[in-house]
C-alpha atoms as a PDB file:
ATOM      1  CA  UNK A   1      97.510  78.497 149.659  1.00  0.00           C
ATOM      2  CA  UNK A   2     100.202  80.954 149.178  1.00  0.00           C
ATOM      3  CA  UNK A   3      99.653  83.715 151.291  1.00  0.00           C
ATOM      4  CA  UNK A   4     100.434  87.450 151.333  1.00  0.00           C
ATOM      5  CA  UNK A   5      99.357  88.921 154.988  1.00  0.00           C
ATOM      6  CA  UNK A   6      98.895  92.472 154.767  1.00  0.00           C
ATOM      7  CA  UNK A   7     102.869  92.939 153.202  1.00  0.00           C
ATOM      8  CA  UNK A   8     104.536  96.063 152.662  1.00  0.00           C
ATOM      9  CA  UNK A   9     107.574  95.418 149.964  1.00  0.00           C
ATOM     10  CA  UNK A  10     110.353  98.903 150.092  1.00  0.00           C
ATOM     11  CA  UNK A  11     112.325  98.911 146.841  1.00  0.00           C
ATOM     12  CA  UNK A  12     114.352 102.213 147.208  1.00  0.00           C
ATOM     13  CA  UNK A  13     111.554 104.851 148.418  1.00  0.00           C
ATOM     14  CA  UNK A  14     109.076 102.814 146.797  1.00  0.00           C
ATOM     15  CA  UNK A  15     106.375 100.843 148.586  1.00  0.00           C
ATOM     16  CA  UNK A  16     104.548  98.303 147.233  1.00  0.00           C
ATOM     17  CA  UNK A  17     101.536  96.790 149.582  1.00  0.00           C
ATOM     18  CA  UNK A  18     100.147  93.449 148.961  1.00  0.00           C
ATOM     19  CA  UNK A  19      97.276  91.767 150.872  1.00  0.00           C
ATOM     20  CA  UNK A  20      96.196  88.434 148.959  1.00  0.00           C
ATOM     21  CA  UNK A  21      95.893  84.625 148.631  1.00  0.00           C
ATOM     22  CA  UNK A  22      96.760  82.031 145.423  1.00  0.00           C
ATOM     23  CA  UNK A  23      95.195  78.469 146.019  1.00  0.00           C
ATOM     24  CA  UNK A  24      97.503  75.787 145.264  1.00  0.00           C
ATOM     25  CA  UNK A  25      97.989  74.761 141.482  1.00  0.00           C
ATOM     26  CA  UNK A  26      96.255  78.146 140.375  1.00  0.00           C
ATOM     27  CA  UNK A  27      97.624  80.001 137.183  1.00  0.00           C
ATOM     28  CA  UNK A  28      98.231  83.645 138.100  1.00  0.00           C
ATOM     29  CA  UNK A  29      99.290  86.457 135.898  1.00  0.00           C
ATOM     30  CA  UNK A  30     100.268  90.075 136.996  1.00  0.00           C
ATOM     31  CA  UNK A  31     100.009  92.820 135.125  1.00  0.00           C
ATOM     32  CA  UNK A  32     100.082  96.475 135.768  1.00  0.00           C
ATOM     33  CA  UNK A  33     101.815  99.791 134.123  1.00  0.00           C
ATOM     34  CA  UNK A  34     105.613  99.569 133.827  1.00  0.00           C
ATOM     35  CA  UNK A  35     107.292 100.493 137.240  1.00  0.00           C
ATOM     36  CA  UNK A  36     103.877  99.807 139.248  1.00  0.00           C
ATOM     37  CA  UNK A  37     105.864  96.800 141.217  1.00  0.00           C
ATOM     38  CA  UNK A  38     105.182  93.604 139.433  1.00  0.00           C
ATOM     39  CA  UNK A  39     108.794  92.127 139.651  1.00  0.00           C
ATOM     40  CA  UNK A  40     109.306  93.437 142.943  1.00  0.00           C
ATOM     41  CA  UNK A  41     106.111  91.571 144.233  1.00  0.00           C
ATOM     42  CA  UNK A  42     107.299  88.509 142.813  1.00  0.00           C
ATOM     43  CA  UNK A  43     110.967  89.254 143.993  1.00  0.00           C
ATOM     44  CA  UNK A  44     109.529  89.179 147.607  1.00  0.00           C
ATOM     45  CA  UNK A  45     107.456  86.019 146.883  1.00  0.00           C
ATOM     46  CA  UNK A  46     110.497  84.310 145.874  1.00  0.00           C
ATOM     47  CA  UNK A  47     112.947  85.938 149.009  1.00  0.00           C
ATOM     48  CA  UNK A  48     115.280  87.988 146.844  1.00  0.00           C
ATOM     49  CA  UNK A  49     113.750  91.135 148.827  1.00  0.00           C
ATOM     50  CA  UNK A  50     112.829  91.673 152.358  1.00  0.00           C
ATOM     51  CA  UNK A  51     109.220  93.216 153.908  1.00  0.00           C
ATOM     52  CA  UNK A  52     109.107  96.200 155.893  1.00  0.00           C
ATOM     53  CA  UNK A  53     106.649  94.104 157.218  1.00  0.00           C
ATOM     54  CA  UNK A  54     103.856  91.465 156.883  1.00  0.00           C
ATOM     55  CA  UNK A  55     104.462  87.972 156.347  1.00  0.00           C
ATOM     56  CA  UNK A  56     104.184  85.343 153.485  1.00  0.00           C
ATOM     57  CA  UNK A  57     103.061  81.975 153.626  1.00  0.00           C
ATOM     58  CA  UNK A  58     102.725  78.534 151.928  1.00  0.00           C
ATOM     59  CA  UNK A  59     100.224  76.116 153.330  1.00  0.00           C
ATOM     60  CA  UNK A  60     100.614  77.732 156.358  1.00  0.00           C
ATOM     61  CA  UNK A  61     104.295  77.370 156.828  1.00  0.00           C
ATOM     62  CA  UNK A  62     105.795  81.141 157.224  1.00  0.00           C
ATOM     63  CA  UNK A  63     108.186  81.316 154.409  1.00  0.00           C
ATOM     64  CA  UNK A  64     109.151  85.606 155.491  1.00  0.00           C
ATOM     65  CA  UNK A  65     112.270  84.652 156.745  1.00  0.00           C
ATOM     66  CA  UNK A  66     113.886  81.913 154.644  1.00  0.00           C
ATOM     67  CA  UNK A  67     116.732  82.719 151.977  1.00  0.00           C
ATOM     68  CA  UNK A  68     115.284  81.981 148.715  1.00  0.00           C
ATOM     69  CA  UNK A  69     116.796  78.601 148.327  1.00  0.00           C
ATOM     70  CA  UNK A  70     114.835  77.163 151.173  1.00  0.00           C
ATOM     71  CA  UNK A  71     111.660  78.231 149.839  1.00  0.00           C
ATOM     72  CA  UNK A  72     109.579  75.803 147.965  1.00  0.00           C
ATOM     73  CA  UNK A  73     109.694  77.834 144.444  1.00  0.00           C
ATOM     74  CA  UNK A  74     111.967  78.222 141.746  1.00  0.00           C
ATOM     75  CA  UNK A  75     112.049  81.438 139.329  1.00  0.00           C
ATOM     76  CA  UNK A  76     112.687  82.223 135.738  1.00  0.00           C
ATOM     77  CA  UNK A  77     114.169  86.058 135.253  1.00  0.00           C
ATOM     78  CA  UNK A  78     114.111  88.058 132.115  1.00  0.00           C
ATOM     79  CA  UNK A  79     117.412  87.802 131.272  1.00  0.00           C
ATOM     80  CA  UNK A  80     120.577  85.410 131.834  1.00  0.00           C
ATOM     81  CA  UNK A  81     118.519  82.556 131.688  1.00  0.00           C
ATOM     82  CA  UNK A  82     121.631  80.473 130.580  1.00  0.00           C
ATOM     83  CA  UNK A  83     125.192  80.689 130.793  1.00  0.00           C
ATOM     84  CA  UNK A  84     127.237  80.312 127.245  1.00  0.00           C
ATOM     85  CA  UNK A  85     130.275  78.701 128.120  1.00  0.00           C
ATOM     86  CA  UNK A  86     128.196  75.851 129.610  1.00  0.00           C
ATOM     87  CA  UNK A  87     126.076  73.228 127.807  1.00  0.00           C
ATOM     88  CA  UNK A  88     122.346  72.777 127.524  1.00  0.00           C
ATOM     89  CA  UNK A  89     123.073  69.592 130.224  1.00  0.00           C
ATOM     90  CA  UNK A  90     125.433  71.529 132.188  1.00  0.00           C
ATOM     91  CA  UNK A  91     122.886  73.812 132.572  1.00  0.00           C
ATOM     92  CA  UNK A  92     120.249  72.330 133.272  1.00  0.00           C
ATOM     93  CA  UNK A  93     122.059  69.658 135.758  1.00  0.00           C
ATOM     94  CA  UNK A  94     122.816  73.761 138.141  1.00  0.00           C
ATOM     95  CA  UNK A  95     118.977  73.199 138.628  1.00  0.00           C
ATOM     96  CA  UNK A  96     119.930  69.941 140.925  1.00  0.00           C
ATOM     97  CA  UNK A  97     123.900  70.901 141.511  1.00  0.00           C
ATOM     98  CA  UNK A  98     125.410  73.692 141.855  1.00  0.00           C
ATOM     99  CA  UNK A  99     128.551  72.055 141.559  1.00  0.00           C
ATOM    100  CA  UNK A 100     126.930  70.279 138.303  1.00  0.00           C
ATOM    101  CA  UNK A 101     128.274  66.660 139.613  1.00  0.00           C
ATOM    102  CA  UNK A 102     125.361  64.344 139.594  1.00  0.00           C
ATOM    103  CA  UNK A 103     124.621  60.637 140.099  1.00  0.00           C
ATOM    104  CA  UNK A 104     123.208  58.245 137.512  1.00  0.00           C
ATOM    105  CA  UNK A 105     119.915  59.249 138.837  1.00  0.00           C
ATOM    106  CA  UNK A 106     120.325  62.825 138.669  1.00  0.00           C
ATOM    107  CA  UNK A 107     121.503  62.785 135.684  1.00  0.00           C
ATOM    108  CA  UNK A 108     118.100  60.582 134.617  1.00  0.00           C
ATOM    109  CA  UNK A 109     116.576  63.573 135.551  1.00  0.00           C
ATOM    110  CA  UNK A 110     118.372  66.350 133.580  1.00  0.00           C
ATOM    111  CA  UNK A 111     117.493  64.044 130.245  1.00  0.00           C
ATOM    112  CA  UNK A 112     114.095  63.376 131.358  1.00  0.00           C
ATOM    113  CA  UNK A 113     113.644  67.112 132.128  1.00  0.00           C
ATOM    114  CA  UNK A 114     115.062  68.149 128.412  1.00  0.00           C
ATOM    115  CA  UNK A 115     113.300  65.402 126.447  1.00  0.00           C
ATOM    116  CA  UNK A 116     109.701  66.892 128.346  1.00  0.00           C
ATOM    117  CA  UNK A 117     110.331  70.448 126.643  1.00  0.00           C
ATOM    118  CA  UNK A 118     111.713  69.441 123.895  1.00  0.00           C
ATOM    119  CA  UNK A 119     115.251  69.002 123.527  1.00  0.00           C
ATOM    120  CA  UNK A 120     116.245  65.304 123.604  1.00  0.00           C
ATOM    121  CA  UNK A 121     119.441  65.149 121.908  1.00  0.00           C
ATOM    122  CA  UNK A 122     120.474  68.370 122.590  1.00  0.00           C
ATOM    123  CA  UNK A 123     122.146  68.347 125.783  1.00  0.00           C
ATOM    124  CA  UNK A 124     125.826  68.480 124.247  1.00  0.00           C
ATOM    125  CA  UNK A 125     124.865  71.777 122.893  1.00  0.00           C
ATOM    126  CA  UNK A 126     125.944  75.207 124.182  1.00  0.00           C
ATOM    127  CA  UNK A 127     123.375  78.348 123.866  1.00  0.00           C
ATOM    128  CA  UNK A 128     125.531  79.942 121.159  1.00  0.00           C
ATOM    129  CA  UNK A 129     124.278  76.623 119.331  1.00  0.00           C
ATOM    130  CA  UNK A 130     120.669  76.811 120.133  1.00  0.00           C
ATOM    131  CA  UNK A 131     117.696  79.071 119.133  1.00  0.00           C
ATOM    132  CA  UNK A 132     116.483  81.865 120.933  1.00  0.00           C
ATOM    133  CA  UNK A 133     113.579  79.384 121.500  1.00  0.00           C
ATOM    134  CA  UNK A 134     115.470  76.659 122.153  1.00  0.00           C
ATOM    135  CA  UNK A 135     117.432  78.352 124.791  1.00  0.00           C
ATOM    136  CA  UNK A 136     114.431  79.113 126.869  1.00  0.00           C
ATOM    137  CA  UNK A 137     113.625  75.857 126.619  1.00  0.00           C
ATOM    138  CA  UNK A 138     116.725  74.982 128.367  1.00  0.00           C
ATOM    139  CA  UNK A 139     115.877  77.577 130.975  1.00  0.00           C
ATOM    140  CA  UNK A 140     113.076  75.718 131.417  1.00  0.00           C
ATOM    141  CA  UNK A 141     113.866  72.809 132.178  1.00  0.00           C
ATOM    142  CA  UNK A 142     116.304  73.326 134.738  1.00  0.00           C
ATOM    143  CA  UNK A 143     113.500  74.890 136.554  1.00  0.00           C
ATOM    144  CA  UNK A 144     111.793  71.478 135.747  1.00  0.00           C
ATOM    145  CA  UNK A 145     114.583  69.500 137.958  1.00  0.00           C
ATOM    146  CA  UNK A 146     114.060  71.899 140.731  1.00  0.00           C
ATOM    147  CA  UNK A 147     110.665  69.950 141.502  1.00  0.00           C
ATOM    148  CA  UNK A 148     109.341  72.780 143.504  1.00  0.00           C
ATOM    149  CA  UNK A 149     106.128  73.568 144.387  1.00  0.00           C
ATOM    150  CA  UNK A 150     105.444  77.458 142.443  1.00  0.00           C
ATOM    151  CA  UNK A 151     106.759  78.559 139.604  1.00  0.00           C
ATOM    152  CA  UNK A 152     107.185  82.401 139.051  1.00  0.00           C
ATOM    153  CA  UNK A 153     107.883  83.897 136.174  1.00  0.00           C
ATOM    154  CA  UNK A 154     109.240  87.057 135.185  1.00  0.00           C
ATOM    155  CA  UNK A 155     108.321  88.120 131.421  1.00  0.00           C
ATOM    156  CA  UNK A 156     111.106  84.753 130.390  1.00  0.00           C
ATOM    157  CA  UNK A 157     109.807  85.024 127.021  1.00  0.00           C
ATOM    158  CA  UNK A 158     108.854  88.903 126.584  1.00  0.00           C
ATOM    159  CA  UNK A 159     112.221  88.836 123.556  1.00  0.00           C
ATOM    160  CA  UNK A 160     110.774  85.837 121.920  1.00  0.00           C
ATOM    161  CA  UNK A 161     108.791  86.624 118.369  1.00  0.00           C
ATOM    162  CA  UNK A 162     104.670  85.942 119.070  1.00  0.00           C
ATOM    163  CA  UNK A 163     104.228  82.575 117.600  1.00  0.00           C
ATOM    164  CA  UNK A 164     107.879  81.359 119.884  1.00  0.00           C
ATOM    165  CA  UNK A 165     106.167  83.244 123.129  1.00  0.00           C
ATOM    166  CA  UNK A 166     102.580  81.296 122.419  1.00  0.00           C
ATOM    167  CA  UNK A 167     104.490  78.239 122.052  1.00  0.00           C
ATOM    168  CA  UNK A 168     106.792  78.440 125.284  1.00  0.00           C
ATOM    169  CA  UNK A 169     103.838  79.835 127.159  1.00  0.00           C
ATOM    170  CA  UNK A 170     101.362  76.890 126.017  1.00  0.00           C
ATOM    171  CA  UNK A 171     104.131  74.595 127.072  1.00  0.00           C
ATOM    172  CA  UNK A 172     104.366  75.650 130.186  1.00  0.00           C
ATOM    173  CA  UNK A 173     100.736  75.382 130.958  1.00  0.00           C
ATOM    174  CA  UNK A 174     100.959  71.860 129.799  1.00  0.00           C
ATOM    175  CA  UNK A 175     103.683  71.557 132.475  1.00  0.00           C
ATOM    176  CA  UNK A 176     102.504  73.365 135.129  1.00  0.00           C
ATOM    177  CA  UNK A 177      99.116  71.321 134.540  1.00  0.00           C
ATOM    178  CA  UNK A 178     100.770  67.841 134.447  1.00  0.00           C
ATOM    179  CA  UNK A 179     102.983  68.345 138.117  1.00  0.00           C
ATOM    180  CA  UNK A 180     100.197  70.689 139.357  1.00  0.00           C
ATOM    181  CA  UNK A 181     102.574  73.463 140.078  1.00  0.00           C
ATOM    182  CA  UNK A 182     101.152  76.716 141.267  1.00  0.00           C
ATOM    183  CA  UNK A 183     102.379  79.400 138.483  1.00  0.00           C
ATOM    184  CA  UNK A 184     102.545  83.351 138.797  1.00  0.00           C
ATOM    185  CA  UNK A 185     103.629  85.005 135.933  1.00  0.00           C
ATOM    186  CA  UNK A 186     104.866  88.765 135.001  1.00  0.00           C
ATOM    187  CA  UNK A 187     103.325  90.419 131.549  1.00  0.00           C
ATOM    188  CA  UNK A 188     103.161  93.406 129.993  1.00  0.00           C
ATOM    189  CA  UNK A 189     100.675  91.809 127.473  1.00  0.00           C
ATOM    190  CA  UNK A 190      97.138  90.847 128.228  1.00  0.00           C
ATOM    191  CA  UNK A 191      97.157  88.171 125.579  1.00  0.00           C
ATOM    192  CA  UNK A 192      99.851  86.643 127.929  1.00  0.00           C
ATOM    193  CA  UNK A 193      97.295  86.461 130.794  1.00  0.00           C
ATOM    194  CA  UNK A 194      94.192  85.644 128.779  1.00  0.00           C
ATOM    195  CA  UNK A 195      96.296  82.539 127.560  1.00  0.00           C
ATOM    196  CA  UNK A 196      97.350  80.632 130.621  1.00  0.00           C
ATOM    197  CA  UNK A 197      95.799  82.292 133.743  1.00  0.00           C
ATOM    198  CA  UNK A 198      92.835  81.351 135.118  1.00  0.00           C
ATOM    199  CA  UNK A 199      93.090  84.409 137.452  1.00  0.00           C
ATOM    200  CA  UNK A 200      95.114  87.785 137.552  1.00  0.00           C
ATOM    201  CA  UNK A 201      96.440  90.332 140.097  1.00  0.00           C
ATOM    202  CA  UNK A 202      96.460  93.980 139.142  1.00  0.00           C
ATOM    203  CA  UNK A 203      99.365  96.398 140.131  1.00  0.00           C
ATOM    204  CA  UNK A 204      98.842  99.597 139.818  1.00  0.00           C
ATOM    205  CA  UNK A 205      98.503 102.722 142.762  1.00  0.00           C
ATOM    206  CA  UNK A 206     100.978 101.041 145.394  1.00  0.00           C
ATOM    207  CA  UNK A 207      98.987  98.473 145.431  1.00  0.00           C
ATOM    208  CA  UNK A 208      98.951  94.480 144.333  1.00  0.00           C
ATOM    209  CA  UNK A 209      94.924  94.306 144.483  1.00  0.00           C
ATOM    210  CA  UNK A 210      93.835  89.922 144.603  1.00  0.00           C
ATOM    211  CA  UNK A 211      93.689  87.924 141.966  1.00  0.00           C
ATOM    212  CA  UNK A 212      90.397  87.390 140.374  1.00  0.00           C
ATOM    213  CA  UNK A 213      89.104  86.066 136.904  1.00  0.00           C
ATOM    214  CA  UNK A 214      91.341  87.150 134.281  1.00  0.00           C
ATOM    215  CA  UNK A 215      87.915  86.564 131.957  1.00  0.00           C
ATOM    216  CA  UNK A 216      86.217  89.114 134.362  1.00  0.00           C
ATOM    217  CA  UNK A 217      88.922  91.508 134.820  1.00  0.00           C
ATOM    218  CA  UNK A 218      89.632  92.330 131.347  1.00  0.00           C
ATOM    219  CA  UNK A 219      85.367  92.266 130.565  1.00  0.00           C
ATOM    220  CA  UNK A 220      85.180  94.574 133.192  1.00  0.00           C
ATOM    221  CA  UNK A 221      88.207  96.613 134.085  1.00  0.00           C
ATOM    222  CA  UNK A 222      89.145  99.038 136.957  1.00  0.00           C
ATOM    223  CA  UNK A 223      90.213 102.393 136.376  1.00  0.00           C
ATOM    224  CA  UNK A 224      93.836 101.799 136.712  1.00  0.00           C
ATOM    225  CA  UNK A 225      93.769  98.523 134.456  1.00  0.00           C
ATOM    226  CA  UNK A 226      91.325 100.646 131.581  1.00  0.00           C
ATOM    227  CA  UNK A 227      94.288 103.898 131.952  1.00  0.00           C
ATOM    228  CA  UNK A 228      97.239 101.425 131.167  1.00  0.00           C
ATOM    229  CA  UNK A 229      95.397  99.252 128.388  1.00  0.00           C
ATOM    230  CA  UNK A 230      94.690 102.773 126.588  1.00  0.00           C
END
């Protein structure tokens, strides 16, 4: 289980608290009013911001005070997803290198990591040479080579037309549900969460409430969820 225990997350003067558990291999969306703390929750989840206090946990091992590389999660941004001047192997071979030099059986794994979203064939290709689709694809799949155990997300495909966005977004359910990788994802859009999450956490009033059925949630909202849907 991933586990928040009774967290308080500062970003500037704001405070977000978060008391909650995700059982392994669950599908999680978060979704709240803009500003109400859904990439800083998943900022702190990943280690890229500290806790005033609180602590958060995977399996049981406290994770609170490891840098974010030594946590067993990898995380897909909103933006700068790849770099131009590299190609779609270069960049996907950063997920298992930084310094991009691999061996034979590394490199296995870039190609077998491209050819599972999609892109066999295209690894001599740089983003300028790719679609906007095509790109996150790359994205994802150096996430892919990262073999770690969650998978956040943070709105990777909110600039991608509908019909792109549904596609990415079914692929990586199919992923996620083929290494049984525990996913939580950022989205403005409830069609997003409907989609892929089993469960989702509301943020809204300070607060990141637990997840519960996404089915259930949206049937039934809370004040706060009812106020931003409008």
């Amino acid at each position: 289980m991933l586990k928040l225990d009774d967290c308080k997350i500062a970003n500037g003067d704001f405070v977000l608290r978060a008391s909650l558990g995700i059982e392994v291999g669950a599908s999680v969306a978060i979704i709240g009013p803009s500003g109400a703390g859904k990439s800083t929750l998943l900022e702190a989840i990943a280690g890229f911001r500290d806790l005033k206090s609180g602590r958060i946990l995977w399996k049981g091992k406290n994770l609170t005070d490891l840098p974010p590389g030594k946590r067993p999660l990898a995380m897909l941004f909103q933006d700068g997803n790849t770099f131009p001047h590299l190609t779609a192997d270069q960049n996907v071979a950063l997920g298992v290198r930084p310094n991009g030099r691999l061996s034979r059986a590394e490199e296995a794994r870039v190609q077998s990591a491209l050819a599972r979203v999609g892109l066999s064939g295209l690894g001599a290709r740089k983003p300028s040479e790719l679609s906007g689709g095509q790109q996150s694809r790359v994205a994802l799949a150096r996430i892919l080579v990262q073999r770690r155990q969650v998978l956040l997300l943070d709105e990777p495909f909110a600039a991608l037309g509908p019909a792109l966005k549904a596609e990415m977004l079914d692929l990586v359910a199919d992923l996620v549900a083929e290494t049984e990788t525990t996913l939580l994802m950022v989205s403005h859009d409830p069609g997003d969460a409907r989609r892929i999450a089993g469960q989702t956490i509301l943020v809204a009033d300070d607060m990141a409430r637990p997840p519960v059925a996404t089915a259930q949630l949206f049937e039934n909202p809370p004040a706060a969820l009812r106020d931003y849907l409008g």
